[in-house]
PDB file of N, CA and C in Angstrom:
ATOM      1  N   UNK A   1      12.480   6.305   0.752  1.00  0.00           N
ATOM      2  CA  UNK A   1      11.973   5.113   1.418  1.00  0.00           C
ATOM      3  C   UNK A   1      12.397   3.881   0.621  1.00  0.00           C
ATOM      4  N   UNK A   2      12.077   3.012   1.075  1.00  0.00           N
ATOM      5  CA  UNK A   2      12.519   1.510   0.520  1.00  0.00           C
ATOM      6  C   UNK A   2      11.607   0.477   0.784  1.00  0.00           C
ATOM      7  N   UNK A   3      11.651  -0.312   0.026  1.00  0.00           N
ATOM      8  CA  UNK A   3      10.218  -1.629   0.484  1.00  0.00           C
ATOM      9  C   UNK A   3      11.009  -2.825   0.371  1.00  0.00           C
ATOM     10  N   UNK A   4      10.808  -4.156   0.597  1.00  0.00           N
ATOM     11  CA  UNK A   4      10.950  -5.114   0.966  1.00  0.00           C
ATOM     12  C   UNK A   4       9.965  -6.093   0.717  1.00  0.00           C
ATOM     13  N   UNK A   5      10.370  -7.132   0.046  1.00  0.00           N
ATOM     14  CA  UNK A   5       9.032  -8.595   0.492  1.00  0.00           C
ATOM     15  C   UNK A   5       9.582  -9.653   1.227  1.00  0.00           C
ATOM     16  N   UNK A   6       8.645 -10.010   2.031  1.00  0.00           N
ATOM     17  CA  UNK A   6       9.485 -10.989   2.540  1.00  0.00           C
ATOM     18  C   UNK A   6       8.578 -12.484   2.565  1.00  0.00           C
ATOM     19  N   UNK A   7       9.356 -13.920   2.080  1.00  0.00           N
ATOM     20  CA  UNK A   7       8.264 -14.217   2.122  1.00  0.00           C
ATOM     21  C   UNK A   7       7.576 -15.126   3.109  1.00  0.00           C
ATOM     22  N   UNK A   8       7.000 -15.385   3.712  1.00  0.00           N
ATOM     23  CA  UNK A   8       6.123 -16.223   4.120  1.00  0.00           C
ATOM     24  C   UNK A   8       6.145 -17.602   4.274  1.00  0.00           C
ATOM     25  N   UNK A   9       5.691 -17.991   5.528  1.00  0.00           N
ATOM     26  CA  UNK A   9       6.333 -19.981   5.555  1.00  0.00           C
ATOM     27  C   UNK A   9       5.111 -20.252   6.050  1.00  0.00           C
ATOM     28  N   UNK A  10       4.704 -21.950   5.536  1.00  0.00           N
ATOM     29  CA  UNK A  10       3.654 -22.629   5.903  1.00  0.00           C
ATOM     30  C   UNK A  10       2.324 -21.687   6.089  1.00  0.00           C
ATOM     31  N   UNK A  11       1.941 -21.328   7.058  1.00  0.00           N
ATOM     32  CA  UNK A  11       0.469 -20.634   7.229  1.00  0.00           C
ATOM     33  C   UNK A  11       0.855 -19.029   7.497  1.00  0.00           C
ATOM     34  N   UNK A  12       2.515 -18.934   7.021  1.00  0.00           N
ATOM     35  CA  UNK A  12       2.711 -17.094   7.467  1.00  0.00           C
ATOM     36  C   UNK A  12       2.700 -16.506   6.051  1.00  0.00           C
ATOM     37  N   UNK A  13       2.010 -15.776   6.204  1.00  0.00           N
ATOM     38  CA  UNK A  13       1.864 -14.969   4.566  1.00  0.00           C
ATOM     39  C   UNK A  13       3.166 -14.284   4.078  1.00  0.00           C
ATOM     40  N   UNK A  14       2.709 -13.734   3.144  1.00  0.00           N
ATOM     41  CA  UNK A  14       3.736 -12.692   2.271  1.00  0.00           C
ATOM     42  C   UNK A  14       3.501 -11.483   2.807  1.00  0.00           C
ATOM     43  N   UNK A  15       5.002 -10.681   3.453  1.00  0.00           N
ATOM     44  CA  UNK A  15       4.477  -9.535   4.088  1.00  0.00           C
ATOM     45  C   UNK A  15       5.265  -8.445   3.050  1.00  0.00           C
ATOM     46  N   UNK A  16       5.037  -7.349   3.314  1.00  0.00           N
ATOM     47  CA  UNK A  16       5.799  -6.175   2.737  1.00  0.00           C
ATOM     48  C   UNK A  16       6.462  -5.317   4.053  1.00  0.00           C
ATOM     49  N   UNK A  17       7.490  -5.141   3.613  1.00  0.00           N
ATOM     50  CA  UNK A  17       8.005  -3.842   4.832  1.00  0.00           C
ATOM     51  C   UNK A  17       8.306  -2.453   4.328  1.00  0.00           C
ATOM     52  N   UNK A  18       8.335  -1.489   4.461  1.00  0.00           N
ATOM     53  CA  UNK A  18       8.375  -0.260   4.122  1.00  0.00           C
ATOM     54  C   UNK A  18       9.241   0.667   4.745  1.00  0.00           C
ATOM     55  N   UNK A  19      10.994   1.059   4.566  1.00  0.00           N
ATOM     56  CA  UNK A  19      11.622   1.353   5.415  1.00  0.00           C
ATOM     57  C   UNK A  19      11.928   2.940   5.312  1.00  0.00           C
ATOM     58  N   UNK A  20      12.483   3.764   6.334  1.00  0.00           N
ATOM     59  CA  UNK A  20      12.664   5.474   5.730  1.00  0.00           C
ATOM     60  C   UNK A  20      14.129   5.210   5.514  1.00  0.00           C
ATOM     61  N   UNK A  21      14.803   6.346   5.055  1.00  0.00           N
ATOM     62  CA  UNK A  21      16.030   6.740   4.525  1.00  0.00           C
ATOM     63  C   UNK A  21      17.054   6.272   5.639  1.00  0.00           C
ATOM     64  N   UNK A  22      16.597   5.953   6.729  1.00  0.00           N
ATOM     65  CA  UNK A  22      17.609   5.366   7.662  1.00  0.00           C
ATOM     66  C   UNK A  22      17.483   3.561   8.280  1.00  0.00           C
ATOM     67  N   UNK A  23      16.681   3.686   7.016  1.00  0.00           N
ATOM     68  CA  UNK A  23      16.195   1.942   7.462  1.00  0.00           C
ATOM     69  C   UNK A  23      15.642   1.435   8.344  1.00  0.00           C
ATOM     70  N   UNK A  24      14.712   2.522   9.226  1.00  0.00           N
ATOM     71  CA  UNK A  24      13.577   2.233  10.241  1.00  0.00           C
ATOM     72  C   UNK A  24      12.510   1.742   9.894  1.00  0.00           C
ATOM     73  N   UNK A  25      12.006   0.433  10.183  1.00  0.00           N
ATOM     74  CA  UNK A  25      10.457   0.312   9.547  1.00  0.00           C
ATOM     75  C   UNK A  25       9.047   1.047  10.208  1.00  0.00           C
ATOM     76  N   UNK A  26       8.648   1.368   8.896  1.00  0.00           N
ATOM     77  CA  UNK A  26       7.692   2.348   8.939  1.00  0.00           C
ATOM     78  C   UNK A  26       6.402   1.853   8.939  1.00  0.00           C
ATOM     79  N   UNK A  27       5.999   0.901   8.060  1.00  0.00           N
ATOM     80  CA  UNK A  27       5.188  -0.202   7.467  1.00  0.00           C
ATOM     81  C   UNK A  27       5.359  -1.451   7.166  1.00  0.00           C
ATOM     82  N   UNK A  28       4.625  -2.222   8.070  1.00  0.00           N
ATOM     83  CA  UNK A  28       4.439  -3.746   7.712  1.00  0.00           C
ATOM     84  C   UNK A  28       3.125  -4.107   7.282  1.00  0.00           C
ATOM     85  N   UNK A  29       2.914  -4.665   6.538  1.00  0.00           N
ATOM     86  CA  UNK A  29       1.602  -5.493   5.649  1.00  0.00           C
ATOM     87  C   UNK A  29       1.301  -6.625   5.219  1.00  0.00           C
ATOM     88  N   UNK A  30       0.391  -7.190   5.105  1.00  0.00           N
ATOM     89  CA  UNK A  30       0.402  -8.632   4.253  1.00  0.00           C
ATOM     90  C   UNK A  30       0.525  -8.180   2.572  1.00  0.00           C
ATOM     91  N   UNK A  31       1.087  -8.682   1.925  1.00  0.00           N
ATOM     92  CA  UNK A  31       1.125  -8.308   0.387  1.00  0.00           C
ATOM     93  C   UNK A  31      -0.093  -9.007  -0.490  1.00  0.00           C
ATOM     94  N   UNK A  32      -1.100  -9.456   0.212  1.00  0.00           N
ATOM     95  CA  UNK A  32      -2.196  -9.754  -0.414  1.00  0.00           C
ATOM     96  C   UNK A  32      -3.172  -8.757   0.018  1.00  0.00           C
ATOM     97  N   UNK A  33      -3.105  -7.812   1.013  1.00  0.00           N
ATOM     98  CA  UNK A  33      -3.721  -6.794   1.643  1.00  0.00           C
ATOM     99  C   UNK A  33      -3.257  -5.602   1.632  1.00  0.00           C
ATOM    100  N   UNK A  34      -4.517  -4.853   0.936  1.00  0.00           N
ATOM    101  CA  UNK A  34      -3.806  -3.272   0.610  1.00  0.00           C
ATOM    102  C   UNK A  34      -3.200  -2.475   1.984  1.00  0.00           C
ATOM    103  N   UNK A  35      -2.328  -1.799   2.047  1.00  0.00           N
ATOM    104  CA  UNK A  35      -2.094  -0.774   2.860  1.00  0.00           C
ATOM    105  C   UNK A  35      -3.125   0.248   3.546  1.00  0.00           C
ATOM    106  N   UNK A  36      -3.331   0.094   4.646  1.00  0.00           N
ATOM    107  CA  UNK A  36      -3.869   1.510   5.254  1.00  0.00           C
ATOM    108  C   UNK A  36      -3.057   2.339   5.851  1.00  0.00           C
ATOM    109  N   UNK A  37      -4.014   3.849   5.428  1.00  0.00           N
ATOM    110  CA  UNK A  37      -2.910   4.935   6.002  1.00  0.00           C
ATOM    111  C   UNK A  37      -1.923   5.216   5.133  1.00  0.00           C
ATOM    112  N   UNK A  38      -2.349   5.082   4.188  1.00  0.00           N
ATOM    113  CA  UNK A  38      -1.307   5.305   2.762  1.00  0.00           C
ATOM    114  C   UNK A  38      -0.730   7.039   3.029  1.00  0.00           C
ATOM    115  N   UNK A  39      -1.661   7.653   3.151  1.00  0.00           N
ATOM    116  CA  UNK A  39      -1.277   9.242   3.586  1.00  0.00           C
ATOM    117  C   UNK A  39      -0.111   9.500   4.399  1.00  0.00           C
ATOM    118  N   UNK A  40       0.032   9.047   5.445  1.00  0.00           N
ATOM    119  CA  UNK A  40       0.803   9.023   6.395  1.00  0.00           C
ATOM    120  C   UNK A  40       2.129   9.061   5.891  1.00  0.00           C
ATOM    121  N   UNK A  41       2.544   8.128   4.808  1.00  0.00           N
ATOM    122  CA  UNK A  41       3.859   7.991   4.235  1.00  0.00           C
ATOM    123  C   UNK A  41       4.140   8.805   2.711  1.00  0.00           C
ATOM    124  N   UNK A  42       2.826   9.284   2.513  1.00  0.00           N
ATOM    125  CA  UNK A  42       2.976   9.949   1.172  1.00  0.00           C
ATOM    126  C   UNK A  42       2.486   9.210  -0.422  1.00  0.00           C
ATOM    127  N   UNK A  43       1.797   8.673  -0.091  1.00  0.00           N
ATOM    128  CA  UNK A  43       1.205   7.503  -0.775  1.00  0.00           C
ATOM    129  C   UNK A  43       0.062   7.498  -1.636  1.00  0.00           C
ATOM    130  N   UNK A  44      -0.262   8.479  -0.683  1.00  0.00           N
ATOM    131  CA  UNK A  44      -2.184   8.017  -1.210  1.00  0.00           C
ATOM    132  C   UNK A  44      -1.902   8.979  -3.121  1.00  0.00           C
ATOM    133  N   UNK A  45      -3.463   8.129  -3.487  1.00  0.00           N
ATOM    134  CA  UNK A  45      -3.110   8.478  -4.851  1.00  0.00           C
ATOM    135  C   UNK A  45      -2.165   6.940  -5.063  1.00  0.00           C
ATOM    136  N   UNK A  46      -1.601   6.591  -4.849  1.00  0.00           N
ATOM    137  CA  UNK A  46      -0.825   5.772  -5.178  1.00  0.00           C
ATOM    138  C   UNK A  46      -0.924   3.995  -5.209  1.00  0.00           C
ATOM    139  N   UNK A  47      -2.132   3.536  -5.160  1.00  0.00           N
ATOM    140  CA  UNK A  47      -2.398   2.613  -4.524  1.00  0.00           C
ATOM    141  C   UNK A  47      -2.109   1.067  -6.050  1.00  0.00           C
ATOM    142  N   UNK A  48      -2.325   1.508  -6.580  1.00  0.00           N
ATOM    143  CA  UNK A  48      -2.568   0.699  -8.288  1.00  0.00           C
ATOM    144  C   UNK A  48      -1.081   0.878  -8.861  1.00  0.00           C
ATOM    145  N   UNK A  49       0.066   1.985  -8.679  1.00  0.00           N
ATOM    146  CA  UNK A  49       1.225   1.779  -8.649  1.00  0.00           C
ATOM    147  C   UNK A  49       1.867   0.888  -7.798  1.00  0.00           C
ATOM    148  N   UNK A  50       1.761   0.614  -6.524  1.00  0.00           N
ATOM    149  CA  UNK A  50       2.033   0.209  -5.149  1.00  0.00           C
ATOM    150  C   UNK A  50       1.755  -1.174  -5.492  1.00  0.00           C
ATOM    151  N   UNK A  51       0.334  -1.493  -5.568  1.00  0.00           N
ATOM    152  CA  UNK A  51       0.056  -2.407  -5.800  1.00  0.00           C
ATOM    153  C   UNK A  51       0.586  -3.306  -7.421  1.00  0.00           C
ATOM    154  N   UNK A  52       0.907  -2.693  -8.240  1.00  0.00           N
ATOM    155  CA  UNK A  52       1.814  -3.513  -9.304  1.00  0.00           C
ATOM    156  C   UNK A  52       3.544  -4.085  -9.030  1.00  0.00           C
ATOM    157  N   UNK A  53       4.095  -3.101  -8.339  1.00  0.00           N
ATOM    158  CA  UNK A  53       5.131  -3.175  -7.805  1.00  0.00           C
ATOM    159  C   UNK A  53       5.039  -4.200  -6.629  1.00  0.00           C
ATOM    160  N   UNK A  54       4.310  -4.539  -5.560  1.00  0.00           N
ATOM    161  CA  UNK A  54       4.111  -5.191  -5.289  1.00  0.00           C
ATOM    162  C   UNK A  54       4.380  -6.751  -5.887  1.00  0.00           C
ATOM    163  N   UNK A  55       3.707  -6.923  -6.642  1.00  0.00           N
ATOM    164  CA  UNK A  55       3.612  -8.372  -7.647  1.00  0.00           C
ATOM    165  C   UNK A  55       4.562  -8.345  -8.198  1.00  0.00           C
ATOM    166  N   UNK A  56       5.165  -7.370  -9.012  1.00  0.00           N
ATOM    167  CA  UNK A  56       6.408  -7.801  -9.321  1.00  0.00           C
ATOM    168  C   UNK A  56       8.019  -7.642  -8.792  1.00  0.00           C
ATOM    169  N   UNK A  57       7.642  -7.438  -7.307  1.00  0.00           N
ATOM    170  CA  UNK A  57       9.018  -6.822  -6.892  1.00  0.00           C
ATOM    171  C   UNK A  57       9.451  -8.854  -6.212  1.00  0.00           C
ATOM    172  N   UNK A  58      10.290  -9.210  -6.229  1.00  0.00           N
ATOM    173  CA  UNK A  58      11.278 -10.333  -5.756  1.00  0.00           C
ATOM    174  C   UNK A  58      11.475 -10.129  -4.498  1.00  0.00           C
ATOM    175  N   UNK A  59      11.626 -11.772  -3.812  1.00  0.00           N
ATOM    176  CA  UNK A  59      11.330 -11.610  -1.966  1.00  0.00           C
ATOM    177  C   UNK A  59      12.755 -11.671  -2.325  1.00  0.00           C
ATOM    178  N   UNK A  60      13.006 -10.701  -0.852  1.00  0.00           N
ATOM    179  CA  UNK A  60      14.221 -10.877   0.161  1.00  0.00           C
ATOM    180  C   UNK A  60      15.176  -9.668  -0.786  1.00  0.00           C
ATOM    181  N   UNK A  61      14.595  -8.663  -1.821  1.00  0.00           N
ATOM    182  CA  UNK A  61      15.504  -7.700  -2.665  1.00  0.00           C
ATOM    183  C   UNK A  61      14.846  -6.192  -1.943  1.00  0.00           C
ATOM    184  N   UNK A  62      15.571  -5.516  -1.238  1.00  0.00           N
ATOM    185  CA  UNK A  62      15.612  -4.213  -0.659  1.00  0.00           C
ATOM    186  C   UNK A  62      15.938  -3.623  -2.017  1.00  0.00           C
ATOM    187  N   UNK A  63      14.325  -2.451  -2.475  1.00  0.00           N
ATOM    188  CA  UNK A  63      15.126  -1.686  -3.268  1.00  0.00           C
ATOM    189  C   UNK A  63      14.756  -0.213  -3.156  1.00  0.00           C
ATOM    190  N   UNK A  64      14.793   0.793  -3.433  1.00  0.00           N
ATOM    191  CA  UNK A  64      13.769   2.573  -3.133  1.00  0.00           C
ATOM    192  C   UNK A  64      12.930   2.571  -3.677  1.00  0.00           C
ATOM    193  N   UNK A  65      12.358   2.760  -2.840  1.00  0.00           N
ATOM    194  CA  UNK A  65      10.549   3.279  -3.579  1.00  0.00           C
ATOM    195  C   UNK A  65      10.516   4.197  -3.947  1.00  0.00           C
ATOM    196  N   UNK A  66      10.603   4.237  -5.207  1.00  0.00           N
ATOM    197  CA  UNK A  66      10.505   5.168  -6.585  1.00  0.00           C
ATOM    198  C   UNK A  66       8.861   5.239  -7.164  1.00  0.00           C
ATOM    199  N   UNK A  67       8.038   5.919  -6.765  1.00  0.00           N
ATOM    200  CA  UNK A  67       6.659   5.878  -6.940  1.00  0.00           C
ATOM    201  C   UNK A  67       6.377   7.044  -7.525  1.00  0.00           C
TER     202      UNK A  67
END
């Protein structure tokens, strides 16, 4: 999988995207708002990793989610 930030203009937030191995999006989010359904993608357990990466990942840089 792969994540994404993207960022946000005037009153549109910071979102996250979450893509599979063929670059379909799987997950969209606000990046100030945790993910639900973390299970679904293989996640759960994972939320305090996710969420650091988050903060420090750079808008507009596609990279694999290595979790």
């Amino acid at each position: 999988m792969y994540i994404i930030k993207v960022k946000g203009k005037a009153k549109i937030p910071d979102y996250i995207q979450i893509r599979d191995e063929n670059f379909v999006l799987v997950a969209y989010f606000r990046a100030d708002r945790p993910m639900k359904n973390m299970e679904k993608f293989g996640l759960e357990d994972k939320e305090e990793e996710l969420e650091k990466l988050i903060r420090e990942l750079p808008f507009g840089k596609l990279q694999k989610l290595e979790l």
